[in-house]
PDB file of N, CA and C in Angstrom:
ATOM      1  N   UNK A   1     350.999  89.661  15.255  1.00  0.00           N
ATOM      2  CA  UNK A   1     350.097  90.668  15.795  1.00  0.00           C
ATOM      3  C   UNK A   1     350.246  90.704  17.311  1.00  0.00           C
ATOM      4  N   UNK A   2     350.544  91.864  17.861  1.00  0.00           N
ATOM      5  CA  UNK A   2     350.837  91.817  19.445  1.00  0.00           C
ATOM      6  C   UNK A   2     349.400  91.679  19.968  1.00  0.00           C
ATOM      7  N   UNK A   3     349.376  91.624  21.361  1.00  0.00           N
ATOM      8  CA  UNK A   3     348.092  91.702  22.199  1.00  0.00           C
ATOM      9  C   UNK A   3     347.366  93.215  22.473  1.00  0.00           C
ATOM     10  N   UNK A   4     348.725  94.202  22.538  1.00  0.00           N
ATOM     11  CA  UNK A   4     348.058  95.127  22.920  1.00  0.00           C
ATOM     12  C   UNK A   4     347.613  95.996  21.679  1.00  0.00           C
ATOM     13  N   UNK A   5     347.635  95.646  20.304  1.00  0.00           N
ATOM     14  CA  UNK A   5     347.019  96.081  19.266  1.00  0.00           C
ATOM     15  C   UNK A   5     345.762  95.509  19.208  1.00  0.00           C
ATOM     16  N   UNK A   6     346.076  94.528  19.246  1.00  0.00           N
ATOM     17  CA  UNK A   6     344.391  94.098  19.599  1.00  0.00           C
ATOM     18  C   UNK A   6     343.433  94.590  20.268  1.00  0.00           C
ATOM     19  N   UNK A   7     344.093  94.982  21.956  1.00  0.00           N
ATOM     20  CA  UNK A   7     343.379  95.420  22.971  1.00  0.00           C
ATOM     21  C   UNK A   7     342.756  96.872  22.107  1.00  0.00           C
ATOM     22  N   UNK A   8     343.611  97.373  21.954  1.00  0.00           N
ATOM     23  CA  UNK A   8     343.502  98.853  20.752  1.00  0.00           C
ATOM     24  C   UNK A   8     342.631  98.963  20.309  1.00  0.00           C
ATOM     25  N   UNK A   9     342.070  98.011  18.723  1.00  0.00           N
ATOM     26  CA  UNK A   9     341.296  97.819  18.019  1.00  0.00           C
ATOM     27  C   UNK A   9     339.994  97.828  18.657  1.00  0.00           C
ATOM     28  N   UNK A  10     340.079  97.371  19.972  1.00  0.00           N
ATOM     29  CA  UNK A  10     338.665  96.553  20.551  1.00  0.00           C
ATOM     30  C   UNK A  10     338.181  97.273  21.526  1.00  0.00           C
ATOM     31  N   UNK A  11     338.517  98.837  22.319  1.00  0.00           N
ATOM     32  CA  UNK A  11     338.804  99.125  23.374  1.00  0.00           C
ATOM     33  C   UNK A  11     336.913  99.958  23.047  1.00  0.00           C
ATOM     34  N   UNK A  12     336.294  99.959  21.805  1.00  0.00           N
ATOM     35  CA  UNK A  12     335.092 100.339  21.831  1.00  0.00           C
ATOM     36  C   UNK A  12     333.836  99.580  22.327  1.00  0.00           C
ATOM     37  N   UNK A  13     334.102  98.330  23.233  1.00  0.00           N
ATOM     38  CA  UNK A  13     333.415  97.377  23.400  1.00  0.00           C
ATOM     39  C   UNK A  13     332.366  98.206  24.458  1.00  0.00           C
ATOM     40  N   UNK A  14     330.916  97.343  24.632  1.00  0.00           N
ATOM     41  CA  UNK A  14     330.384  98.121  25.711  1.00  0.00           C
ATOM     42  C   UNK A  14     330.326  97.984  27.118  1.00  0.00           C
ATOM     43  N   UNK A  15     331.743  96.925  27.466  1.00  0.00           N
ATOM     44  CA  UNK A  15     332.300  97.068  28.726  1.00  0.00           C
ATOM     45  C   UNK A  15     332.730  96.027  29.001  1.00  0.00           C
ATOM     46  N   UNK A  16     333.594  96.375  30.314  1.00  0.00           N
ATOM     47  CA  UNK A  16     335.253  95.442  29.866  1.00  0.00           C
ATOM     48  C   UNK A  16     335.320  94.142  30.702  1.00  0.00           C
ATOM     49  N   UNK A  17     333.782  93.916  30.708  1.00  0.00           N
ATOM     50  CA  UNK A  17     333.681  91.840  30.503  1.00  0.00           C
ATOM     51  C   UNK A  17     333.748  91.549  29.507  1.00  0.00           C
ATOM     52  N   UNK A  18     333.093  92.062  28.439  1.00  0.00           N
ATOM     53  CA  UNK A  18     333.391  92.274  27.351  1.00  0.00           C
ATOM     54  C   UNK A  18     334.677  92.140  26.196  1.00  0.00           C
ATOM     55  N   UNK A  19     334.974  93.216  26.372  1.00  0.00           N
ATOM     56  CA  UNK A  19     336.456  93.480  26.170  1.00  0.00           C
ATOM     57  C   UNK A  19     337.822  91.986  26.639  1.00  0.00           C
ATOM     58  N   UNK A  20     337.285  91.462  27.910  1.00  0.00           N
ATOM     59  CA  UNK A  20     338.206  90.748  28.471  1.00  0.00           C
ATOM     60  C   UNK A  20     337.495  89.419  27.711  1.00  0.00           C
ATOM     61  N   UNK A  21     336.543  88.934  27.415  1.00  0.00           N
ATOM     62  CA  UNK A  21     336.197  87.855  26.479  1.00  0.00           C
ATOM     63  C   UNK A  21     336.551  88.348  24.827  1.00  0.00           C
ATOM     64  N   UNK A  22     336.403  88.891  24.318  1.00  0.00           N
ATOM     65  CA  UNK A  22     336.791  89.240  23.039  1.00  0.00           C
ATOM     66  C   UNK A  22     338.556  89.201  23.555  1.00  0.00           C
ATOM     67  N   UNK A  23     339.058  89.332  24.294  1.00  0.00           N
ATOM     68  CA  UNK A  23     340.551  89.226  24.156  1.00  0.00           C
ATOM     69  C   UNK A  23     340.886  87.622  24.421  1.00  0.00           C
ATOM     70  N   UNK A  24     340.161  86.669  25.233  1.00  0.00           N
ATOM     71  CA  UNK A  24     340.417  85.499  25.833  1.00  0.00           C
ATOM     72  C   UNK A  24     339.971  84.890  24.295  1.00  0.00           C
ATOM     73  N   UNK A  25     338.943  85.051  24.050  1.00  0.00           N
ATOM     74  CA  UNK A  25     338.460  84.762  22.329  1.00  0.00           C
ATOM     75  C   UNK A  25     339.520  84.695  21.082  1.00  0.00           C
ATOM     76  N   UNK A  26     340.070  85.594  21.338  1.00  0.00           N
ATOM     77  CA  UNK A  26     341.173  86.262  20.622  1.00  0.00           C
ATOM     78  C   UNK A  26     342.680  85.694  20.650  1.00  0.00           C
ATOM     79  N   UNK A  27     343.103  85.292  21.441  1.00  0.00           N
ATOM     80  CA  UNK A  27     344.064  84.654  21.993  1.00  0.00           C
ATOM     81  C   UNK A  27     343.982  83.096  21.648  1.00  0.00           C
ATOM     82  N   UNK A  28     343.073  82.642  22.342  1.00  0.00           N
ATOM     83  CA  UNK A  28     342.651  81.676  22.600  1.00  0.00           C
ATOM     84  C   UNK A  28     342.553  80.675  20.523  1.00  0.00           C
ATOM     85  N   UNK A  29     341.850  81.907  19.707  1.00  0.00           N
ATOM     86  CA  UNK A  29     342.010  81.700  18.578  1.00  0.00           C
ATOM     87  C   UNK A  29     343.293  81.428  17.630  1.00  0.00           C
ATOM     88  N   UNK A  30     344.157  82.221  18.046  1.00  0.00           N
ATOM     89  CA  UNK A  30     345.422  82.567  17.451  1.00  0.00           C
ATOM     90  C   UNK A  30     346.374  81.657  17.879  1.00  0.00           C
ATOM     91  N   UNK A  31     345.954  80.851  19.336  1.00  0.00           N
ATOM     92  CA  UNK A  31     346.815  79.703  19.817  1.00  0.00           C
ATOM     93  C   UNK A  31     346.690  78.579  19.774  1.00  0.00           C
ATOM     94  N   UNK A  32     345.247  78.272  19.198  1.00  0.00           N
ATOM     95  CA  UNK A  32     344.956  76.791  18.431  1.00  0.00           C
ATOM     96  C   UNK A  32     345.617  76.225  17.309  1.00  0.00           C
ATOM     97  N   UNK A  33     345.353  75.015  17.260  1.00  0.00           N
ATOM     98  CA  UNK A  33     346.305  74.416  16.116  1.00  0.00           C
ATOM     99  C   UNK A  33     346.081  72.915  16.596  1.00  0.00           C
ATOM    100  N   UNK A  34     347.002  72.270  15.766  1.00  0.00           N
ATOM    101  CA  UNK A  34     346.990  71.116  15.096  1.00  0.00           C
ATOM    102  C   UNK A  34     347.328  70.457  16.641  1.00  0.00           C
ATOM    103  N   UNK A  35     346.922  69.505  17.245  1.00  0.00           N
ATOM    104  CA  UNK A  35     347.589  68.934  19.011  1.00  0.00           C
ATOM    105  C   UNK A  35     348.818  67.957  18.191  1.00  0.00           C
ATOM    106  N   UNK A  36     349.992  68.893  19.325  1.00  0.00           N
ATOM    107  CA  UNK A  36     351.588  68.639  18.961  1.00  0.00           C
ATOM    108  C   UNK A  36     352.236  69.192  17.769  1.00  0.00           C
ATOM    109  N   UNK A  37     351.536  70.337  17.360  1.00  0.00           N
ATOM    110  CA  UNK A  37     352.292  71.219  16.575  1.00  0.00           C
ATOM    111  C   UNK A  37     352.731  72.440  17.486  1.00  0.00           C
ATOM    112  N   UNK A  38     353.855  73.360  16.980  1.00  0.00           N
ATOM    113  CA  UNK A  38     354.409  73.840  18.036  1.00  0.00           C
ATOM    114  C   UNK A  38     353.997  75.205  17.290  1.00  0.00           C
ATOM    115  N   UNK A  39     353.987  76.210  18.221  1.00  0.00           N
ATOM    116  CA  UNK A  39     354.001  78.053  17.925  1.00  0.00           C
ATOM    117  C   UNK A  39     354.770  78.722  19.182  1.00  0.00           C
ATOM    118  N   UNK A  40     355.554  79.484  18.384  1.00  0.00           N
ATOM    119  CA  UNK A  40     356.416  80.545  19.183  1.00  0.00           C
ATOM    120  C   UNK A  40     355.525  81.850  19.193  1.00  0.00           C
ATOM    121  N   UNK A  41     355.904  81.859  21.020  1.00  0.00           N
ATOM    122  CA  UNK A  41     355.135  82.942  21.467  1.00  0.00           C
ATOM    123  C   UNK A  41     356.347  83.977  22.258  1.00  0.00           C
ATOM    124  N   UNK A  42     355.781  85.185  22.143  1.00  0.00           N
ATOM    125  CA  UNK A  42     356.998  86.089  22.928  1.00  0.00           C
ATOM    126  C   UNK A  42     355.922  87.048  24.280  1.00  0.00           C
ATOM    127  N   UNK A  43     356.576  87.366  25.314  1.00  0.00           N
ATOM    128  CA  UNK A  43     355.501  87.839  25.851  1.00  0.00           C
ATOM    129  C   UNK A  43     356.316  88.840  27.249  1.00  0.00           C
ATOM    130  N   UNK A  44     356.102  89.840  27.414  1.00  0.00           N
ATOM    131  CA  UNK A  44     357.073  89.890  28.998  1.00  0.00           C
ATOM    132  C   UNK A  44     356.972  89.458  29.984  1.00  0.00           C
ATOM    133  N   UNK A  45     357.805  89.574  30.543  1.00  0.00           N
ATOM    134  CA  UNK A  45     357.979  88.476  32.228  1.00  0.00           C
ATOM    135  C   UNK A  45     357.935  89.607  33.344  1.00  0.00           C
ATOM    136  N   UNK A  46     358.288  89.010  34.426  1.00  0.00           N
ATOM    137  CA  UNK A  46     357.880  90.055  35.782  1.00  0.00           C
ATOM    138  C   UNK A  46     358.592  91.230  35.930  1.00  0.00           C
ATOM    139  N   UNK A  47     359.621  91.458  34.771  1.00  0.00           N
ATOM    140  CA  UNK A  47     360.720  91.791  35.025  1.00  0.00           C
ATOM    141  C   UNK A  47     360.876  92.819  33.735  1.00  0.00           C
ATOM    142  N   UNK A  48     359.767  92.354  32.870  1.00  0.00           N
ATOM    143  CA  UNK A  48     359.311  93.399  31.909  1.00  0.00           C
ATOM    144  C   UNK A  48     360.335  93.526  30.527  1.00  0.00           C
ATOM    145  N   UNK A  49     361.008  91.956  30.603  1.00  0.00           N
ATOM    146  CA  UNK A  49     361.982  91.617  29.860  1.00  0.00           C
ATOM    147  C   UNK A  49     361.315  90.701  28.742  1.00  0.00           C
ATOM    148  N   UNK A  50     361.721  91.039  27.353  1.00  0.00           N
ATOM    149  CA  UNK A  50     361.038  90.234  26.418  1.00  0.00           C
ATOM    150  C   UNK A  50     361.216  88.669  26.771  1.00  0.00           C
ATOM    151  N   UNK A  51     360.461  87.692  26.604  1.00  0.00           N
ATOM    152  CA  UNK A  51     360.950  86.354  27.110  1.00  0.00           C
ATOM    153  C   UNK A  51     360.016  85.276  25.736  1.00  0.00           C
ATOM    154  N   UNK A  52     360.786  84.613  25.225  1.00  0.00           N
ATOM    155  CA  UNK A  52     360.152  83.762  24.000  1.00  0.00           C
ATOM    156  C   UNK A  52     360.305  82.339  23.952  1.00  0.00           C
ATOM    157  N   UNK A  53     358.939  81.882  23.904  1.00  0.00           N
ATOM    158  CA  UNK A  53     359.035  80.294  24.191  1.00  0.00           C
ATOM    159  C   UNK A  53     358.206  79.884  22.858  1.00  0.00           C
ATOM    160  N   UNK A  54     358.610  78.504  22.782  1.00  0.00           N
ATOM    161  CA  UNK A  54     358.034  77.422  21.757  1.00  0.00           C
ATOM    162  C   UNK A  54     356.933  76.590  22.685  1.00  0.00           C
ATOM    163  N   UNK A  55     355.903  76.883  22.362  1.00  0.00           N
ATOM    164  CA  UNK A  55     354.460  75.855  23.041  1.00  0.00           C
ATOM    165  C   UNK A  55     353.953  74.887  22.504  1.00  0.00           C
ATOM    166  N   UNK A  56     354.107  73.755  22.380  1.00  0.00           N
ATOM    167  CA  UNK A  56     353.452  72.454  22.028  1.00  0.00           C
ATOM    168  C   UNK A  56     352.012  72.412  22.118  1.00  0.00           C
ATOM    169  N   UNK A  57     351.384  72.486  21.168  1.00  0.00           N
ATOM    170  CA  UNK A  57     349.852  72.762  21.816  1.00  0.00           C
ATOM    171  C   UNK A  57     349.806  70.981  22.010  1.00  0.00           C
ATOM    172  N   UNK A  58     348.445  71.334  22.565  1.00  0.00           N
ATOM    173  CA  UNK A  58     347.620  70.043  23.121  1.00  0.00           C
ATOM    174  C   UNK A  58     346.445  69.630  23.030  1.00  0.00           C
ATOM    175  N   UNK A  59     345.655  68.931  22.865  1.00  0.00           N
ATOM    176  CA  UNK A  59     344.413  69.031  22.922  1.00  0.00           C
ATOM    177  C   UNK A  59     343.622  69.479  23.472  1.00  0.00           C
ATOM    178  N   UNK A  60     342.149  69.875  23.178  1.00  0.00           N
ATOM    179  CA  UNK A  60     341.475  69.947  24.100  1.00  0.00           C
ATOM    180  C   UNK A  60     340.883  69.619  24.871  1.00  0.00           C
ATOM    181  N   UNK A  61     340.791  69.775  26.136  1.00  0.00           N
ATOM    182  CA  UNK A  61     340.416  68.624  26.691  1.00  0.00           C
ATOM    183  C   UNK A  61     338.622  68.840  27.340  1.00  0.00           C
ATOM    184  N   UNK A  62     337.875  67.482  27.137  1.00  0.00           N
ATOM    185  CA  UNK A  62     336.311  67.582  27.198  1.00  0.00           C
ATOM    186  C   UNK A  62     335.510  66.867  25.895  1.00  0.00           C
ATOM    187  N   UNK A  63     334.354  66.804  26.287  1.00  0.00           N
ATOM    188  CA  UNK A  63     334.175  66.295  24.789  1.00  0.00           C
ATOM    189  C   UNK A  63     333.295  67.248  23.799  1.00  0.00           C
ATOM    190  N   UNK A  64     333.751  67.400  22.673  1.00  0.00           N
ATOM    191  CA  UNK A  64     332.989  68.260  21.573  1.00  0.00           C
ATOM    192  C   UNK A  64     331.528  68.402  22.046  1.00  0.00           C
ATOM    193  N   UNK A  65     330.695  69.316  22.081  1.00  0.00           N
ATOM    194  CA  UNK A  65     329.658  69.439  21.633  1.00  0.00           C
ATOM    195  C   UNK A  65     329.302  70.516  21.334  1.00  0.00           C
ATOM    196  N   UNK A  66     328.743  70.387  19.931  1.00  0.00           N
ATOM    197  CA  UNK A  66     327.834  71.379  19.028  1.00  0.00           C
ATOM    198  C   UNK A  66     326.157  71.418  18.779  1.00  0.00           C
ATOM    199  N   UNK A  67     325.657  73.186  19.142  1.00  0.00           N
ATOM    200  CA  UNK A  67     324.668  73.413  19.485  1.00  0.00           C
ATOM    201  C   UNK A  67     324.259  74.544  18.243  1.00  0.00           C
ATOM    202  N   UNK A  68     323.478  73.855  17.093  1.00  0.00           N
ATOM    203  CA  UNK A  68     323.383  75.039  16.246  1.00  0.00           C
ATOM    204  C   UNK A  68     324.255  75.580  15.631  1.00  0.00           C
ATOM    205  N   UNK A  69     324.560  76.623  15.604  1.00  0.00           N
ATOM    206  CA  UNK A  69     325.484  77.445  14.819  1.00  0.00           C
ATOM    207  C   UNK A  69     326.285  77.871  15.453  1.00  0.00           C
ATOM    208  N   UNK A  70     326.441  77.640  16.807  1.00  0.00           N
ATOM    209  CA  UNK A  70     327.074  77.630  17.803  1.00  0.00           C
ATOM    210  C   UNK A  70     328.748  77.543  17.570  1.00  0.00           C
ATOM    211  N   UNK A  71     330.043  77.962  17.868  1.00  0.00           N
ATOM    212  CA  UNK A  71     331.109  77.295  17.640  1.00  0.00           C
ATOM    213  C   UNK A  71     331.201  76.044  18.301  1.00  0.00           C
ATOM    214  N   UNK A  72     331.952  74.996  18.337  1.00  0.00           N
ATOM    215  CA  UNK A  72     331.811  73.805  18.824  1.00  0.00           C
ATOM    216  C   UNK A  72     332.394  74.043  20.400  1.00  0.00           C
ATOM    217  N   UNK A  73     331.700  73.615  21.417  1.00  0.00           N
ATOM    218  CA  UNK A  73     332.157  73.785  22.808  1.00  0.00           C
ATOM    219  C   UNK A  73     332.871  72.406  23.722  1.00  0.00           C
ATOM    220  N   UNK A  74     333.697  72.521  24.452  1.00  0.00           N
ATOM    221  CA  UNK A  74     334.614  71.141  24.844  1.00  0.00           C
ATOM    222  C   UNK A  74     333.895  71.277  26.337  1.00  0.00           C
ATOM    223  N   UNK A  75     333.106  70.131  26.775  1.00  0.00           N
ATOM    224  CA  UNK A  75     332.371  69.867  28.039  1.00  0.00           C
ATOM    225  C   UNK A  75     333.681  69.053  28.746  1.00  0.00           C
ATOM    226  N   UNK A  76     333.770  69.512  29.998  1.00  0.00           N
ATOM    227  CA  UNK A  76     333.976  68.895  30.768  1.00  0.00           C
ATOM    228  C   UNK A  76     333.166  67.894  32.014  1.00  0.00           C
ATOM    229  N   UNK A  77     333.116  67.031  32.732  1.00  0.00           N
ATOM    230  CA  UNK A  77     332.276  66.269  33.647  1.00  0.00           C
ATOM    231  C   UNK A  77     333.245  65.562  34.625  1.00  0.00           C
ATOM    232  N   UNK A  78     332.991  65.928  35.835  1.00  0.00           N
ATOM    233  CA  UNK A  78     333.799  65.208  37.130  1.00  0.00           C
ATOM    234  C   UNK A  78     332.837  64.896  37.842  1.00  0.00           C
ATOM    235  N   UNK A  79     332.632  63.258  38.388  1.00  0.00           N
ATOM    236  CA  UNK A  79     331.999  63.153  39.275  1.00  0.00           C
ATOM    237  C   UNK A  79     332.813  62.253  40.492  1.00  0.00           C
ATOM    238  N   UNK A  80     333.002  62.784  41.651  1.00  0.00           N
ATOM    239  CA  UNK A  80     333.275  61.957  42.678  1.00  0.00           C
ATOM    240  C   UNK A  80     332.902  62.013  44.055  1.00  0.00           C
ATOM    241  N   UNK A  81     333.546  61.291  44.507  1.00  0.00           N
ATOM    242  CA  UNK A  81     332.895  61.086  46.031  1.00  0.00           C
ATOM    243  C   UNK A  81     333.953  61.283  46.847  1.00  0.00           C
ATOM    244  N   UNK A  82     333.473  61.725  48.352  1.00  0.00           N
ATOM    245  CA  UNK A  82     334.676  61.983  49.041  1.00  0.00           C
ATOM    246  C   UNK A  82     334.567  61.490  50.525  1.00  0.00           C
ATOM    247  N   UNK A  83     335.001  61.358  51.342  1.00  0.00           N
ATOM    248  CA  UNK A  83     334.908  60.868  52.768  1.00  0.00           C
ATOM    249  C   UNK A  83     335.091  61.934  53.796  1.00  0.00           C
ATOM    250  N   UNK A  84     334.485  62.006  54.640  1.00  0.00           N
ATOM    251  CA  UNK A  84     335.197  62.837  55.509  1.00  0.00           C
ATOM    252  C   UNK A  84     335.852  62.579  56.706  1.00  0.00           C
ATOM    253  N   UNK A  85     336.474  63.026  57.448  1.00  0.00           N
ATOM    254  CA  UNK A  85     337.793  62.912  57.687  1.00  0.00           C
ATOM    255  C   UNK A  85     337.783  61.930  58.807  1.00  0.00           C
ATOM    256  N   UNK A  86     336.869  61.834  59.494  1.00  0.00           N
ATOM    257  CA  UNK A  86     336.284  60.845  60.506  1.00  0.00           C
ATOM    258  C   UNK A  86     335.884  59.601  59.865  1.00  0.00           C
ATOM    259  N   UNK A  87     335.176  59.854  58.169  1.00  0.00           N
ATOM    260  CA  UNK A  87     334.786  58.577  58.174  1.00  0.00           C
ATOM    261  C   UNK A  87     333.325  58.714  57.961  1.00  0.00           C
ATOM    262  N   UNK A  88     332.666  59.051  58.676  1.00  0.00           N
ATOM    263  CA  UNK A  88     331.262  58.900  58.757  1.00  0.00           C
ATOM    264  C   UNK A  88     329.961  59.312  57.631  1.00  0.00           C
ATOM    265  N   UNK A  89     330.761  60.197  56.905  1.00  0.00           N
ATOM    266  CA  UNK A  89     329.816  60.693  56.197  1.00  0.00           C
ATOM    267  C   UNK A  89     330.778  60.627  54.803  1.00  0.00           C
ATOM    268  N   UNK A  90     329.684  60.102  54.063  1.00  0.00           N
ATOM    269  CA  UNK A  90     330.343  60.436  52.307  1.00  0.00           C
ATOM    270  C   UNK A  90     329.806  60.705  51.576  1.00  0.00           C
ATOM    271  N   UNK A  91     330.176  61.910  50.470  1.00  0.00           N
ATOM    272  CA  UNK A  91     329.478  62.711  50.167  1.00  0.00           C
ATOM    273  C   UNK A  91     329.624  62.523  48.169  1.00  0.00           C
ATOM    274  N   UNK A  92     329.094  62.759  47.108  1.00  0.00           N
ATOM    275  CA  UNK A  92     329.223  62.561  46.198  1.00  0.00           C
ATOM    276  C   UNK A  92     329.190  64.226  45.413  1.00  0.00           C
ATOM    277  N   UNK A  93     330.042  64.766  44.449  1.00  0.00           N
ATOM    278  CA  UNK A  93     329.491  65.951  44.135  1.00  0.00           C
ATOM    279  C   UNK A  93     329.850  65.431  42.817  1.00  0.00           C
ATOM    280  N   UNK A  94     329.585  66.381  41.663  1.00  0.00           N
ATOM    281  CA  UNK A  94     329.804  66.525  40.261  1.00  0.00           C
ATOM    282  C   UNK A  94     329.997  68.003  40.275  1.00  0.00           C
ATOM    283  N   UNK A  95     330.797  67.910  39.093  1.00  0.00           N
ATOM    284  CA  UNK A  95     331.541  69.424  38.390  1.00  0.00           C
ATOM    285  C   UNK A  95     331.544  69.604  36.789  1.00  0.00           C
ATOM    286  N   UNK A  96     331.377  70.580  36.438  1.00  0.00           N
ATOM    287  CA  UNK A  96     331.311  70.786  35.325  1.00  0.00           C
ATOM    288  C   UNK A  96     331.689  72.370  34.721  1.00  0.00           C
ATOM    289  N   UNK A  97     332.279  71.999  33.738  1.00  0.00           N
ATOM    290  CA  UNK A  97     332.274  73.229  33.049  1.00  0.00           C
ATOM    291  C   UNK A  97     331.304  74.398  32.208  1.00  0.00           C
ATOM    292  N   UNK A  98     330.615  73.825  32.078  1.00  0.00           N
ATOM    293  CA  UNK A  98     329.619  74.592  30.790  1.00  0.00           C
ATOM    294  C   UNK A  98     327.857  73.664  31.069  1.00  0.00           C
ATOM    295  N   UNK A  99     327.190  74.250  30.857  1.00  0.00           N
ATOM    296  CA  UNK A  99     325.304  73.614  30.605  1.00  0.00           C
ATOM    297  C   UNK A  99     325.425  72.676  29.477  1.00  0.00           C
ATOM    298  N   UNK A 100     326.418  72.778  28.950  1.00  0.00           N
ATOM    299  CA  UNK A 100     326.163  71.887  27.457  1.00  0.00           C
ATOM    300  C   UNK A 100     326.718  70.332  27.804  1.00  0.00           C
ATOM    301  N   UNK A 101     326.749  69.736  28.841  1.00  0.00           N
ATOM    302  CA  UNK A 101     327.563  68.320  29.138  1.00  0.00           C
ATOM    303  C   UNK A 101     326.347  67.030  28.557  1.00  0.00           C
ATOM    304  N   UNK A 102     327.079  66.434  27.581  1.00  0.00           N
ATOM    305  CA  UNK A 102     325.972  65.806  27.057  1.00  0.00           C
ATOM    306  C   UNK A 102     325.538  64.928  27.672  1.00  0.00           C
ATOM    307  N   UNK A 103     324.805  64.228  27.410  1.00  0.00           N
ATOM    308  CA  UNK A 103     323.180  63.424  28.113  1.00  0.00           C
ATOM    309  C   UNK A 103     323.886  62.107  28.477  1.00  0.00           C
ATOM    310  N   UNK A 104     324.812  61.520  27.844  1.00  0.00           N
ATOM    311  CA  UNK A 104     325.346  60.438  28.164  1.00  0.00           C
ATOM    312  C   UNK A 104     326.747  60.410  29.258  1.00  0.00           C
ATOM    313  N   UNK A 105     327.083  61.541  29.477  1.00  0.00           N
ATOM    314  CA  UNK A 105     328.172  61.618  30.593  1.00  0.00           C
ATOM    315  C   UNK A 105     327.837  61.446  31.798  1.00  0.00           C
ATOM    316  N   UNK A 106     326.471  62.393  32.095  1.00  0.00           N
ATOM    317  CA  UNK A 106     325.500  62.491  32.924  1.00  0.00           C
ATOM    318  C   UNK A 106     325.053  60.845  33.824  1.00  0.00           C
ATOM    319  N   UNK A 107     324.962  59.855  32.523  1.00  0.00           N
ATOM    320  CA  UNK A 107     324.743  58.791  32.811  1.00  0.00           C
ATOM    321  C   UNK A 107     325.589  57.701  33.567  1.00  0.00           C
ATOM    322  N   UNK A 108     327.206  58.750  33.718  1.00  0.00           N
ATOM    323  CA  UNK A 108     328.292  57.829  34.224  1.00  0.00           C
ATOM    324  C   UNK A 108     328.366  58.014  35.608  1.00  0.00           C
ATOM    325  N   UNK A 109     327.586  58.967  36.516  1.00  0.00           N
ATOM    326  CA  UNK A 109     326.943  59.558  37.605  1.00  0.00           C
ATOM    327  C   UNK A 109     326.680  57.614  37.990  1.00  0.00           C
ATOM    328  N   UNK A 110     327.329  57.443  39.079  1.00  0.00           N
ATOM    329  CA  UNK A 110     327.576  55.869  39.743  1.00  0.00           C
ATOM    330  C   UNK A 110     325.267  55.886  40.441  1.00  0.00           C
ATOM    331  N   UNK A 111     325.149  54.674  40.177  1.00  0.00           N
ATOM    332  CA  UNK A 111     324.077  54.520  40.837  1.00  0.00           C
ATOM    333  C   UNK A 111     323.465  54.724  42.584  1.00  0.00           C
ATOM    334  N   UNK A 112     325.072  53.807  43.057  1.00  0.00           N
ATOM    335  CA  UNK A 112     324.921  54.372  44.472  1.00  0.00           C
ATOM    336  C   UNK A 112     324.827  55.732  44.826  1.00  0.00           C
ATOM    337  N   UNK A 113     324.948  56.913  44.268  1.00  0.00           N
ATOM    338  CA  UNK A 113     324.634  58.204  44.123  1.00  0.00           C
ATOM    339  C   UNK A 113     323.469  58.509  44.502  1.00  0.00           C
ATOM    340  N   UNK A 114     322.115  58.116  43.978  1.00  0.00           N
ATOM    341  CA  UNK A 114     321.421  58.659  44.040  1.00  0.00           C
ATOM    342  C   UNK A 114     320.631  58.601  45.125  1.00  0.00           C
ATOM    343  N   UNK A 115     319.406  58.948  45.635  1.00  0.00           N
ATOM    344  CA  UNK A 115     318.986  59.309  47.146  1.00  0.00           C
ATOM    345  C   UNK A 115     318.087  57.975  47.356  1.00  0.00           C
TER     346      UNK A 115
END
């Protein structure tokens, strides 16, 4: 199934944030699989030349969490600290992907962290 049949099918959406998640959805579906099983993909290049590769998928990376009926969502969590360039000041931030980072990652947040 190409992409732009898809785009086709879907182009009745009620607007094209929309549209561009139902395609990332879409994709994103069709390219999952087994981590280290392979799928051939074909796609054009800058040059508008058919170009076809074999992709190794991979895991996902984050940890599962499921909310309800929810599809299952992969959290990510970064927490570090940084210096600045003098030295004097160091600063701690955290990052994340999604609201759903579960309760115990949260907890890996270093003690000296806090105020």
């Amino acid at each position: 199934d190409r992409v732009d049949d898809f785009v086709a099918r879907h182009q009745e959406v009620e607007s094209r944030r929309s549209l561009e998640i139902l395609i990332w959805a879409g994709l994103r579906n069709r390219l999952q699989g087994t981590p280290g099983s392979a799928i051939q993909v074909k796609f054009l290049d800058a040059s508008d030349r058919v170009t076809k590769l074999e992709l190794i998928r991979r895991p996902i990376p984050g940890e599962p969490v499921k909310i309800g009926d929810l599809p299952t969502a992969f959290a990510q969590f970064v927490g570090e600290q940084r210096d600045a360039p003098d030295g004097r000041i160091r600063a701690g931030y955290i990052w994340f992907n999604a609201w759903l980072v579960p309760w115990w990652i949260c907890e890996a947040i270093p003690a000296e962290w806090a105020p």
